[in-house]
PDB file of N, CA and C in Angstrom:
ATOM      1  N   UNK A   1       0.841  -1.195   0.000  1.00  0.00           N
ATOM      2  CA  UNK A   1       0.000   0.000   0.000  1.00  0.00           C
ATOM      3  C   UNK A   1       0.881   1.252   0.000  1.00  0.00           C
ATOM      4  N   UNK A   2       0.409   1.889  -0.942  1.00  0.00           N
ATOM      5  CA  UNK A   2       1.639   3.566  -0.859  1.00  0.00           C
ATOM      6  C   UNK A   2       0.366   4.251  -0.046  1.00  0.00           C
ATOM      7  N   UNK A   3       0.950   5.260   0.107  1.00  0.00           N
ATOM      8  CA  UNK A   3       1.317   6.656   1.014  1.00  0.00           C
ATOM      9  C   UNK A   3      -0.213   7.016   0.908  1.00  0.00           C
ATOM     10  N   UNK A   4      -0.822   7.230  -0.618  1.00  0.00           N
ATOM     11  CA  UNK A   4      -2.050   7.964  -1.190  1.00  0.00           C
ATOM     12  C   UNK A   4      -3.137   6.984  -0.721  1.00  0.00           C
ATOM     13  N   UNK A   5      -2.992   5.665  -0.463  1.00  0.00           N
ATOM     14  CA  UNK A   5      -4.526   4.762  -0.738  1.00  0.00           C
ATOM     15  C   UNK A   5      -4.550   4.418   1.065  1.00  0.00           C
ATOM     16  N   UNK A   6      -3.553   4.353   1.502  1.00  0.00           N
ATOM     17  CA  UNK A   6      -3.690   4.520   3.389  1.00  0.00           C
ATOM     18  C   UNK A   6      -3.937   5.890   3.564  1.00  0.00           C
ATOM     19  N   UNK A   7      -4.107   7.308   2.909  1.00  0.00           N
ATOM     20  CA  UNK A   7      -4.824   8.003   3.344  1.00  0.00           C
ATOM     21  C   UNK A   7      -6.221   8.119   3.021  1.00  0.00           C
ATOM     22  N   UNK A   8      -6.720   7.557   1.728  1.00  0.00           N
ATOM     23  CA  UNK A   8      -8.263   7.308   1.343  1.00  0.00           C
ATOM     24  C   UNK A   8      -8.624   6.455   2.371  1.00  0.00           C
ATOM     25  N   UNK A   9      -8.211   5.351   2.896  1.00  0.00           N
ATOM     26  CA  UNK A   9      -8.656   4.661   3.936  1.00  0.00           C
ATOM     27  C   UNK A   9      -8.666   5.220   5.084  1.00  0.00           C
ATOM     28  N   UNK A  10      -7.931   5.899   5.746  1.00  0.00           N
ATOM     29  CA  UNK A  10      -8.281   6.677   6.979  1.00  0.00           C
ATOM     30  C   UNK A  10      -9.637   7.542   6.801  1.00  0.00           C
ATOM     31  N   UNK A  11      -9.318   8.451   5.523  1.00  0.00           N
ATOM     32  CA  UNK A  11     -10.517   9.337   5.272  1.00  0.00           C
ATOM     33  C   UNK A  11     -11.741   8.686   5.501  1.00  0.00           C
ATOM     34  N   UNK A  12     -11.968   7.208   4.649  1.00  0.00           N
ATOM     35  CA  UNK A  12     -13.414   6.986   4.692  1.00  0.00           C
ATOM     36  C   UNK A  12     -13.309   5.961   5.784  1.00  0.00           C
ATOM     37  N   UNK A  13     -12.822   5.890   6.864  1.00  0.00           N
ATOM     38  CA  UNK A  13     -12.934   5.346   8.327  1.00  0.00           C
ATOM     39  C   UNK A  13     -13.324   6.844   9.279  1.00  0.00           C
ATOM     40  N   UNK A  14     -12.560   7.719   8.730  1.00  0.00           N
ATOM     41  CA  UNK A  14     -13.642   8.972   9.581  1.00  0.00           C
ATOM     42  C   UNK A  14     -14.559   9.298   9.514  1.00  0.00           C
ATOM     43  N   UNK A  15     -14.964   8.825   7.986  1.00  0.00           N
ATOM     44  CA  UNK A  15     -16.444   9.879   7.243  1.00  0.00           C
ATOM     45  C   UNK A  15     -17.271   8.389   8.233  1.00  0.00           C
ATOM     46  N   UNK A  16     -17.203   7.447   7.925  1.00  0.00           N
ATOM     47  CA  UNK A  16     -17.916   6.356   8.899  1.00  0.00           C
ATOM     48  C   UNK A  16     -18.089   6.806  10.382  1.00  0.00           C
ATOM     49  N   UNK A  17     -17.327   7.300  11.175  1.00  0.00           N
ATOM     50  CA  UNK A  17     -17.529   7.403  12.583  1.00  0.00           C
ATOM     51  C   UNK A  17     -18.258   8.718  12.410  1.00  0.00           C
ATOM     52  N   UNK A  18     -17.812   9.180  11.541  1.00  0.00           N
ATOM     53  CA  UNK A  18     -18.612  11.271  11.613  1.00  0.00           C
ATOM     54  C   UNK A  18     -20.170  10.720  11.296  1.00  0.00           C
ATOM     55  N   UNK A  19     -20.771   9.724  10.777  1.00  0.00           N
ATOM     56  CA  UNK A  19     -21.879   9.601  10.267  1.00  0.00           C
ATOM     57  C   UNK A  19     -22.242   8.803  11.373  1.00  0.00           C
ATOM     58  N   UNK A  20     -21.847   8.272  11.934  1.00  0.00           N
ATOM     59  CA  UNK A  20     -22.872   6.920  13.226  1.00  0.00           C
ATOM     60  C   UNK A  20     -22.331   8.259  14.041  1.00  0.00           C
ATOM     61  N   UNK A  21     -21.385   9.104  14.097  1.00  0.00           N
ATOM     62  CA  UNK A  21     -21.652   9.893  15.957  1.00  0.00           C
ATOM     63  C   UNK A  21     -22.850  10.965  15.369  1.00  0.00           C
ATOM     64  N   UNK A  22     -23.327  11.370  13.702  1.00  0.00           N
ATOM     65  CA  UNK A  22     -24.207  12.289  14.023  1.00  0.00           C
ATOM     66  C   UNK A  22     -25.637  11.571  14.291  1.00  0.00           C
ATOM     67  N   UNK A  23     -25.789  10.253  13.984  1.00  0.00           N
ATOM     68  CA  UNK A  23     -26.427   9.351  14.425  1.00  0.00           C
ATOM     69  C   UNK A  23     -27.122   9.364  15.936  1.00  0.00           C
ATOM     70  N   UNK A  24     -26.038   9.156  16.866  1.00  0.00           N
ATOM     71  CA  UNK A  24     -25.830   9.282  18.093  1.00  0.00           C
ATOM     72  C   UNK A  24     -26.800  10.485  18.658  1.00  0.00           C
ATOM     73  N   UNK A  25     -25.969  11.831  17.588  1.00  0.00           N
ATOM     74  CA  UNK A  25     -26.311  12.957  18.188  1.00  0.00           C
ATOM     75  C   UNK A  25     -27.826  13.602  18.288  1.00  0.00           C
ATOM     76  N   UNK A  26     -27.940  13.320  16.775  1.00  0.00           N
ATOM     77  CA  UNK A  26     -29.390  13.558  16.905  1.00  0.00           C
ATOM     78  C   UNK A  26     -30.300  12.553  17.804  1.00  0.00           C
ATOM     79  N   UNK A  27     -30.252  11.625  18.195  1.00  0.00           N
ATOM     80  CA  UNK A  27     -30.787  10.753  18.602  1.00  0.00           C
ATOM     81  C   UNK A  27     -30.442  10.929  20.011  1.00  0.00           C
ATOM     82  N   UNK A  28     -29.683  11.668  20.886  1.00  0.00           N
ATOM     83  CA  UNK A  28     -29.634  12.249  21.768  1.00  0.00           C
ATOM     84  C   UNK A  28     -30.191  13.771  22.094  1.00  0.00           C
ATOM     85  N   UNK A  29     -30.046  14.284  21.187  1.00  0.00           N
ATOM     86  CA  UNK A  29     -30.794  15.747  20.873  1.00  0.00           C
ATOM     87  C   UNK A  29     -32.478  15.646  20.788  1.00  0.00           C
ATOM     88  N   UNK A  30     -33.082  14.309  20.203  1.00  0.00           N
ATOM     89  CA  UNK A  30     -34.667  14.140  20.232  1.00  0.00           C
ATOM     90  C   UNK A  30     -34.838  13.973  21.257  1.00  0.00           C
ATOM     91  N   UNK A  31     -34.252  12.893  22.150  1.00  0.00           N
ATOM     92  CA  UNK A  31     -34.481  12.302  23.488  1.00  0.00           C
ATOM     93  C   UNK A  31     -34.418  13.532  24.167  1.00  0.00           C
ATOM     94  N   UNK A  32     -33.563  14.200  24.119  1.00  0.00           N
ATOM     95  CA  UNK A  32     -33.361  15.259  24.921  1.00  0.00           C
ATOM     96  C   UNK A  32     -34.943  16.633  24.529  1.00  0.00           C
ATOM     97  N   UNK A  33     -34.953  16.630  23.801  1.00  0.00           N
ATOM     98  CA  UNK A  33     -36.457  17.475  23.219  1.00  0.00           C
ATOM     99  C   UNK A  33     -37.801  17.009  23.853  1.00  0.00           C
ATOM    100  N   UNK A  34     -37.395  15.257  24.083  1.00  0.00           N
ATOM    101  CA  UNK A  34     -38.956  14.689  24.196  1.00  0.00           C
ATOM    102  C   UNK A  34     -38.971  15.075  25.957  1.00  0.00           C
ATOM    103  N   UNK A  35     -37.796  14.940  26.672  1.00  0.00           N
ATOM    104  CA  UNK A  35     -37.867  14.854  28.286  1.00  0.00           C
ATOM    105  C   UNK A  35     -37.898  16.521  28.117  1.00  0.00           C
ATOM    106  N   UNK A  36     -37.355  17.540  27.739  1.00  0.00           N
ATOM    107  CA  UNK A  36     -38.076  18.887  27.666  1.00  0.00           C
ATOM    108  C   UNK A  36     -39.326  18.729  27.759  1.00  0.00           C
ATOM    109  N   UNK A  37     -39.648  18.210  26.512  1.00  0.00           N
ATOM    110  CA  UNK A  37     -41.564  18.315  26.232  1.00  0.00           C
ATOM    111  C   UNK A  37     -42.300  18.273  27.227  1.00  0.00           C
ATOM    112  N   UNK A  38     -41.971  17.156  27.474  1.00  0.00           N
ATOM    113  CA  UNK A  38     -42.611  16.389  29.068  1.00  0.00           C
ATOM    114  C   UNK A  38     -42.972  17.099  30.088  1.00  0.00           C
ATOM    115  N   UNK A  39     -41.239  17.884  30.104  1.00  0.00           N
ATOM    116  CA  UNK A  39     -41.340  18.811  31.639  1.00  0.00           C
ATOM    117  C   UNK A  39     -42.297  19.640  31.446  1.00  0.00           C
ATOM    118  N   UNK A  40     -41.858  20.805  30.264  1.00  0.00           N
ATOM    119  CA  UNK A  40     -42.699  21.933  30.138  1.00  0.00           C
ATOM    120  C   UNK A  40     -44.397  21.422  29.916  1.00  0.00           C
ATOM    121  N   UNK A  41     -45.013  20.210  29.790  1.00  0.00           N
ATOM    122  CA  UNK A  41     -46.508  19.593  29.858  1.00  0.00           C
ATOM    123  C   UNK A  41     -46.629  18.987  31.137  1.00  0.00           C
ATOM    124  N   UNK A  42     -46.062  18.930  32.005  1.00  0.00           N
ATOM    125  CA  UNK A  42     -45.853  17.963  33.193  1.00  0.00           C
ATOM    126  C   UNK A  42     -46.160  19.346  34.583  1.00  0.00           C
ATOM    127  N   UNK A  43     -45.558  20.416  34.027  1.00  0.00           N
ATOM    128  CA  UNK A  43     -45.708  21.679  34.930  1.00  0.00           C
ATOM    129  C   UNK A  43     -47.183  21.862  35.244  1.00  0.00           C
ATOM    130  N   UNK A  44     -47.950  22.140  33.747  1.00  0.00           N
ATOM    131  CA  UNK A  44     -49.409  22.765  34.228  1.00  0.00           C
ATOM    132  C   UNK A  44     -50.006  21.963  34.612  1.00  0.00           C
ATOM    133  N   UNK A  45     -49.996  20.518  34.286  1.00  0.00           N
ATOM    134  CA  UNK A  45     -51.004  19.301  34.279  1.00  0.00           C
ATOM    135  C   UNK A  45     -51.015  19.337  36.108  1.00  0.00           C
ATOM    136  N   UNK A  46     -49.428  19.434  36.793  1.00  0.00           N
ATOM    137  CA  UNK A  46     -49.491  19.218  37.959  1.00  0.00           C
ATOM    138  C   UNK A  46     -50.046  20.369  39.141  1.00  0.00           C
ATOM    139  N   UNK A  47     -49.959  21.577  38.102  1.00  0.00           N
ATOM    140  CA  UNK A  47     -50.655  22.795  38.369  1.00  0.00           C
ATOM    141  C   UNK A  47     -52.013  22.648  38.633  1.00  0.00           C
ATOM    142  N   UNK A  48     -53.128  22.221  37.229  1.00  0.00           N
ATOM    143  CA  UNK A  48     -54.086  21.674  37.310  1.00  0.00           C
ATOM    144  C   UNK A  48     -54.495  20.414  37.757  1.00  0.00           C
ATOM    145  N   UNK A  49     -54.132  19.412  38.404  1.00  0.00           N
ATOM    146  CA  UNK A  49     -54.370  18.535  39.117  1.00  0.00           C
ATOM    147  C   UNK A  49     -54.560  18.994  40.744  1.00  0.00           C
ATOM    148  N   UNK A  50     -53.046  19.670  41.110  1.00  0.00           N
ATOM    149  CA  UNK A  50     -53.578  20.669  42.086  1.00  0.00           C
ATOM    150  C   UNK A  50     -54.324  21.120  42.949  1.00  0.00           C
ATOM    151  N   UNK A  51     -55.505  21.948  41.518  1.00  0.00           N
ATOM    152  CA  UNK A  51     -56.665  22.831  41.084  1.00  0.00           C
ATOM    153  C   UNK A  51     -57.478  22.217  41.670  1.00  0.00           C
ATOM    154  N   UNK A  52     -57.576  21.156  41.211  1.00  0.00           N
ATOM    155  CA  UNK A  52     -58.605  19.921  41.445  1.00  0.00           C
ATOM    156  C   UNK A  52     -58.715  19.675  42.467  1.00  0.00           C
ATOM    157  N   UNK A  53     -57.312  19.110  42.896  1.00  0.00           N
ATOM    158  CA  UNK A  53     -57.593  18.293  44.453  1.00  0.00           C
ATOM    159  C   UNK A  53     -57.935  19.455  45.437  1.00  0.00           C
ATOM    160  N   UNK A  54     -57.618  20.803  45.148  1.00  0.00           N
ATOM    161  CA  UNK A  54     -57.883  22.034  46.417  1.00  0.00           C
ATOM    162  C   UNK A  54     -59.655  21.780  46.075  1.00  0.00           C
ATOM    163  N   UNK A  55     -60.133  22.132  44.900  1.00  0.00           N
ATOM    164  CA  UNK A  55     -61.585  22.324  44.399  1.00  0.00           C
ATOM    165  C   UNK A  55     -62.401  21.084  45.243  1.00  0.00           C
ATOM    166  N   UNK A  56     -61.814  19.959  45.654  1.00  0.00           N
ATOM    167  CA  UNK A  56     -62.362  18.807  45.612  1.00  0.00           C
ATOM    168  C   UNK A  56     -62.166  19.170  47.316  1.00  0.00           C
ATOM    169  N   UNK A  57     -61.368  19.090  48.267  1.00  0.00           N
ATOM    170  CA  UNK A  57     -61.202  19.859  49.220  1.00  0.00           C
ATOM    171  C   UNK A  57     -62.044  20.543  49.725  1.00  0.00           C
ATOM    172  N   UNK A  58     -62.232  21.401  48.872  1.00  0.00           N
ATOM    173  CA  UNK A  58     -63.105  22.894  49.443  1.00  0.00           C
ATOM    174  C   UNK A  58     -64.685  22.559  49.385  1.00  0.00           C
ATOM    175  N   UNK A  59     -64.987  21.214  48.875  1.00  0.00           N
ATOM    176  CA  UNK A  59     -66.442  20.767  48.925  1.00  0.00           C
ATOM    177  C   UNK A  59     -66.538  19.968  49.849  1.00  0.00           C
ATOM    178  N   UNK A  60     -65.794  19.619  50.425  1.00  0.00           N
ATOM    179  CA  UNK A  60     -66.171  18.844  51.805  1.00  0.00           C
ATOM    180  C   UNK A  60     -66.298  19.813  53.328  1.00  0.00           C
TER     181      UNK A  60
END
């Protein structure tokens, strides 16, 4: 092997890892969006549940 075809092989052994880590990334970046989601829907629901249990409370 000369000099030129062991550097095409390194190259496309990086372009391989650059493509499974953006893999990774986004797929850490959704996960990471969906447990956002959650929180910011998880706030009012527990807000309004709350609501409820004081409302439910205040009739006895």
């Amino acid at each position: 092997m000369n000099f030129v075809t062991k550097l095409k092989l390194i190259i496309k052994k990086i372009k391989l890892k650059v493509k499974m880590n953006k893999g990774k990334i986004i797929n850490i970046l959704i996960i990471c969006g969906v447990i956002f989601f959650i929180y910011l829907i998880h706030e009012p629901v527990v807000d309004i549940v709350e609501k409820i249990i004081s409302k439910i409370k205040g009739l006895f």
